[in-house]
N, C-alpha and C. Protein backbone atom coordinates (compact mmCIF):
# COMPACT_ATOMS: atom_id res chain seq x y z
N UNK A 1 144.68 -153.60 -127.40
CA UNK A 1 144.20 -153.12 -126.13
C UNK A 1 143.97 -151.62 -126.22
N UNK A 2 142.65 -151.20 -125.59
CA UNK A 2 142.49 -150.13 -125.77
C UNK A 2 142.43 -149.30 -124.42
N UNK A 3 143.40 -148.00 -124.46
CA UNK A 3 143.57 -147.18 -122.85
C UNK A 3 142.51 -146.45 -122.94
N UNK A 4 142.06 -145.79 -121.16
CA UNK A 4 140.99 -145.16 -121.22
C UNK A 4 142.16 -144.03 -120.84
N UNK A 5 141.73 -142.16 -120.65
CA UNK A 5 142.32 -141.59 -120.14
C UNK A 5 141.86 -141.24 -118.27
N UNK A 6 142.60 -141.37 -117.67
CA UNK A 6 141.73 -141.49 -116.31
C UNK A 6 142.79 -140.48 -114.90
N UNK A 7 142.14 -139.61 -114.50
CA UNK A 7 142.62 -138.75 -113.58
C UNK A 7 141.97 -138.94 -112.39
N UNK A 8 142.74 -138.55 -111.83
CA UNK A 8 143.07 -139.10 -110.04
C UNK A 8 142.69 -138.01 -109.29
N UNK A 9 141.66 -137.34 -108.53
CA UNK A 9 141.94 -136.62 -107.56
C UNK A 9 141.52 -137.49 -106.22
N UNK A 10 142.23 -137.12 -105.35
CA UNK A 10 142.29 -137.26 -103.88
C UNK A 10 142.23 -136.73 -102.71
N UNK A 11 141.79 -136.70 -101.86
CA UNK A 11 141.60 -136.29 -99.95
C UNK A 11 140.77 -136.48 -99.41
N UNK A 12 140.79 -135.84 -98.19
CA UNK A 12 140.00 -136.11 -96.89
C UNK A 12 138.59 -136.79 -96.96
N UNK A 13 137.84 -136.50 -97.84
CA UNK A 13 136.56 -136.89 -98.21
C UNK A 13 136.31 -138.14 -98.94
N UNK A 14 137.00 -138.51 -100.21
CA UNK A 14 136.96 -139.19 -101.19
C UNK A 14 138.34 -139.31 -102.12
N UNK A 15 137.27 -140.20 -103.47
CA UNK A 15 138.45 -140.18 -104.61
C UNK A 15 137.76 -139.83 -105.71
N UNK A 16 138.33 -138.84 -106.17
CA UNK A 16 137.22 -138.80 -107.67
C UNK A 16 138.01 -139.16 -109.04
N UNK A 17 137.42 -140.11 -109.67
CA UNK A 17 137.91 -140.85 -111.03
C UNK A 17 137.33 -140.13 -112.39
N UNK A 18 137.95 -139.27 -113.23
CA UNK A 18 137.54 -138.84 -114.34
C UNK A 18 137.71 -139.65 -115.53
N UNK A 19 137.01 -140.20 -116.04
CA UNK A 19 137.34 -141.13 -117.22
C UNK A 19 136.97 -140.15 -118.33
N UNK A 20 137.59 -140.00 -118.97
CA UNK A 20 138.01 -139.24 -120.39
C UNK A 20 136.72 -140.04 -121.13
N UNK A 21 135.12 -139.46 -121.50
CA UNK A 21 134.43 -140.32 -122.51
C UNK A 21 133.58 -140.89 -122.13
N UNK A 22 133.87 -141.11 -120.62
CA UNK A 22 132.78 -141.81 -119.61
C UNK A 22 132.19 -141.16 -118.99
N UNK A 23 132.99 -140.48 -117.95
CA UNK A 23 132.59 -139.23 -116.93
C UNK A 23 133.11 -139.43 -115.53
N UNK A 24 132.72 -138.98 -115.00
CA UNK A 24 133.12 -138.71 -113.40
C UNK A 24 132.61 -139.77 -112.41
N UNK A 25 133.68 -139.94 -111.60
CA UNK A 25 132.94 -141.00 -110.41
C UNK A 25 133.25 -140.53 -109.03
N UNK A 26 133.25 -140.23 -108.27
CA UNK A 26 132.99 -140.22 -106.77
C UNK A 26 132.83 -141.08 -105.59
N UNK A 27 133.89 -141.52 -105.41
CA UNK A 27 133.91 -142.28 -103.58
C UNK A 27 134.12 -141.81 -102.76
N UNK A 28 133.38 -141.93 -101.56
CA UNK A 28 133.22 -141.59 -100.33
C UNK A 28 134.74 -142.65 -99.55
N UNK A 29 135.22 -142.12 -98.48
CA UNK A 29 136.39 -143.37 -98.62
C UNK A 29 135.82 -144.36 -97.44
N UNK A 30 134.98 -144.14 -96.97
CA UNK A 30 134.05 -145.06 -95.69
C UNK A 30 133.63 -146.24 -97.10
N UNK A 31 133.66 -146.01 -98.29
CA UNK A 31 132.69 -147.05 -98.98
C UNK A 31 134.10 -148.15 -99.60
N UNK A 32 135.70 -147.89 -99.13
CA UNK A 32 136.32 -148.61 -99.63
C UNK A 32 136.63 -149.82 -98.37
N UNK A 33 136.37 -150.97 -99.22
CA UNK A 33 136.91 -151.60 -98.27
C UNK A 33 138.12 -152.72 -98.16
N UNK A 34 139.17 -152.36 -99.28
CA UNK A 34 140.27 -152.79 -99.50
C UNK A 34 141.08 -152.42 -100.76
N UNK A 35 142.20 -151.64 -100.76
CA UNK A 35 142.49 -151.96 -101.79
C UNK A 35 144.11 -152.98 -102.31
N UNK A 36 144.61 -153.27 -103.08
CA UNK A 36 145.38 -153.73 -103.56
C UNK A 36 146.66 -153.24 -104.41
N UNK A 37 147.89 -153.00 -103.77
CA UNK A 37 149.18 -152.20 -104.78
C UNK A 37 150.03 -153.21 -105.07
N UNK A 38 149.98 -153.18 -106.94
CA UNK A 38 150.76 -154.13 -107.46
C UNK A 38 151.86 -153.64 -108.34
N UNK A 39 152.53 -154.50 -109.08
CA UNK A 39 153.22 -153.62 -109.79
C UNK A 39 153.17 -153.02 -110.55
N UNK A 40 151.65 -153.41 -111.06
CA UNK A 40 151.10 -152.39 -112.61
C UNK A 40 150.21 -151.24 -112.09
N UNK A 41 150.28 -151.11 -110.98
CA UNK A 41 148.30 -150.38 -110.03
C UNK A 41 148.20 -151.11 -109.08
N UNK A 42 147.08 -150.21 -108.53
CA UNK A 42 146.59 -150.34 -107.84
C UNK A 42 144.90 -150.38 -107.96
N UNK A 43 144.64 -151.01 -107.31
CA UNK A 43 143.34 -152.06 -107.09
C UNK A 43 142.42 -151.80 -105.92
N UNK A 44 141.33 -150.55 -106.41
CA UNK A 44 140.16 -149.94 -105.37
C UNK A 44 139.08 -150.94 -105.25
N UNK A 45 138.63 -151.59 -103.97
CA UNK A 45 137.41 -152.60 -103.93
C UNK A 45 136.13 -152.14 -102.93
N UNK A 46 135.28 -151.48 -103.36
CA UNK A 46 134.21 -151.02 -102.40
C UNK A 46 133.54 -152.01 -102.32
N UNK A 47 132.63 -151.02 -101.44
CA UNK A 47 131.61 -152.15 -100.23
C UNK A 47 130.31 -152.25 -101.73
N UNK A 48 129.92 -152.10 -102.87
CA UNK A 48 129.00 -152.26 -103.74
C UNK A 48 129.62 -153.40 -104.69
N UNK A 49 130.44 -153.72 -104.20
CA UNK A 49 131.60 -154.45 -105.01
C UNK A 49 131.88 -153.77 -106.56
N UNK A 50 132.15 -152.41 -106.15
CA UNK A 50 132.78 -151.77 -107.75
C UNK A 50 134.30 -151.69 -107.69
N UNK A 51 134.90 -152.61 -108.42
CA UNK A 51 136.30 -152.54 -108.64
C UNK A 51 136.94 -152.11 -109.38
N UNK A 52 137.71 -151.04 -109.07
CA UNK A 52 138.77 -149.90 -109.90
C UNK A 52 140.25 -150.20 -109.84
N UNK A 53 140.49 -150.09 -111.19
CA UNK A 53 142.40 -150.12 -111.53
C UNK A 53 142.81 -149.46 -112.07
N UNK A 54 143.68 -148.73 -110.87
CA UNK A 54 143.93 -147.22 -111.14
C UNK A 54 145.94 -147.70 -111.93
N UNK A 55 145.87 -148.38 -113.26
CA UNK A 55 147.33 -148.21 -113.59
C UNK A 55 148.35 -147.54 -112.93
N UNK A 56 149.30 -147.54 -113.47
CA UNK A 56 150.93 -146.68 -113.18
C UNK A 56 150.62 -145.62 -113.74
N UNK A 57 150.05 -145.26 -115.10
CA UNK A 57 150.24 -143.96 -115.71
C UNK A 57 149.74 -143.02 -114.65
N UNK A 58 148.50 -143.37 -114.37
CA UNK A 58 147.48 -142.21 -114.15
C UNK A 58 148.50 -141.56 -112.95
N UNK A 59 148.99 -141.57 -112.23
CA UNK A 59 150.40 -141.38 -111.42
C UNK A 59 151.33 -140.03 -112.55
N UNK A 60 151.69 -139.30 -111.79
CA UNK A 60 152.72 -138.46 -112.44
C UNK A 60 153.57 -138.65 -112.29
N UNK A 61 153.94 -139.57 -111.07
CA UNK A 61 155.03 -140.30 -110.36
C UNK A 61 155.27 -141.07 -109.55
N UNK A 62 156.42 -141.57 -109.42
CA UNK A 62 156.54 -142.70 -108.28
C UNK A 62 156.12 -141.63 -106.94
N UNK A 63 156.33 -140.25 -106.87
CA UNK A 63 156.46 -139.97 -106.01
C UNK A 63 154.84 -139.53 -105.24
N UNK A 64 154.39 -140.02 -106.62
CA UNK A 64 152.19 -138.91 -106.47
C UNK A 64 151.68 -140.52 -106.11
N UNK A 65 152.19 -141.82 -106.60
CA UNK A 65 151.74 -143.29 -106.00
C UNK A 65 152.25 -143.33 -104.80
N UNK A 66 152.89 -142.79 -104.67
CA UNK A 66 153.52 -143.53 -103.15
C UNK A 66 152.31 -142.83 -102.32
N UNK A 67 152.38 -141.26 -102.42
CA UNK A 67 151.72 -140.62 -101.61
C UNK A 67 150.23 -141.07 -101.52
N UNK A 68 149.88 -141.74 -102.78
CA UNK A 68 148.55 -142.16 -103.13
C UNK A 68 148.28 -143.55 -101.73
N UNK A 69 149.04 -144.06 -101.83
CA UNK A 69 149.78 -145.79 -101.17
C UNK A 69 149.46 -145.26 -100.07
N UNK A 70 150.16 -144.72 -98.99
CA UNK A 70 150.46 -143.56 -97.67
C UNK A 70 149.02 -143.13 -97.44
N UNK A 71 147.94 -142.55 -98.33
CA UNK A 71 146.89 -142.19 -97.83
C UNK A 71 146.06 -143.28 -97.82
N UNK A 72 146.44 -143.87 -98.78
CA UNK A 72 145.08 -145.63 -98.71
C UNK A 72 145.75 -146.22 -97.34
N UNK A 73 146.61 -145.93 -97.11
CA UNK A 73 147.41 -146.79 -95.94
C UNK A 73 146.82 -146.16 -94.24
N UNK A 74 146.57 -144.80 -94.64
CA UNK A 74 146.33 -144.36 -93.50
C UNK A 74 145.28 -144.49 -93.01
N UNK A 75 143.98 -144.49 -94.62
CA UNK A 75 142.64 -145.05 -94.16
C UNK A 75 142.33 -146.00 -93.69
N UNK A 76 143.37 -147.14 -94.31
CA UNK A 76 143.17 -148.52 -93.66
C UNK A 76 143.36 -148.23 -91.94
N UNK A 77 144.17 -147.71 -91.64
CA UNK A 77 144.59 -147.98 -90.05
C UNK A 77 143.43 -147.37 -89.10
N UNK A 78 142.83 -146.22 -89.78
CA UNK A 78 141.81 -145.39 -89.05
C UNK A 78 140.56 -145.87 -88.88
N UNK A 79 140.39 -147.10 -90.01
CA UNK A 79 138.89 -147.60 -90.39
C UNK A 79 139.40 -149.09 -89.16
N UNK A 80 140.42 -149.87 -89.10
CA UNK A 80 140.80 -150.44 -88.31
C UNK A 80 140.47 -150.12 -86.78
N UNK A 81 141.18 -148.88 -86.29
CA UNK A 81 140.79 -148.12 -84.80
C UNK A 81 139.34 -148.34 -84.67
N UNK A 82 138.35 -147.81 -85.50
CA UNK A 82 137.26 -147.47 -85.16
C UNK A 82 136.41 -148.61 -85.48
N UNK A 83 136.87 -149.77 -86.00
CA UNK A 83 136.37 -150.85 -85.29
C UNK A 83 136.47 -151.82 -84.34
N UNK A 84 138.20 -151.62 -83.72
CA UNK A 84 138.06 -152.00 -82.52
C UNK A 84 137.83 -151.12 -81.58
């Protein structure tokens, strides 16, 4: 099995995914529309149906996933409001 290297930035706007070899990706967070936290990662599913698995490593910590968890969590509730 072969790892990619892959960095995480995050906020208000988006998520941007650096793949070490590949390059850069960019989501808007209006374009996610579910994701999934398991015990290996977590699991980004947009509305183009592009699906991302963001492992445990890419995390510096339990404590940078959680916070990661907490903000996917908050989008969910906000994207919720504003459709009912």
């Amino acid at each position: 099995m072969q790892y990619q290297d892959v960095f995480v930035v995050f906020g208000n706007n988006g998520i941007r995914l650096d793949v070490l070899g590949i390059g850069a990706f960019e989501r808007n967070w209006e374009e996610l529309v579910y994701y999934v936290d398991t015990p290996v990662g977590v699991i980004l599913i947009f509305d183009d149906g592009i699906v991302n698995s963001l492992p445990n490593r890419v995390f510096a910590d339990s404590y940078e996933r959680k916070t990661f968890i907490d903000y996917l969590e908050s989008h969910k509730r906000r994207m919720e409001e504003e459709e009912s």
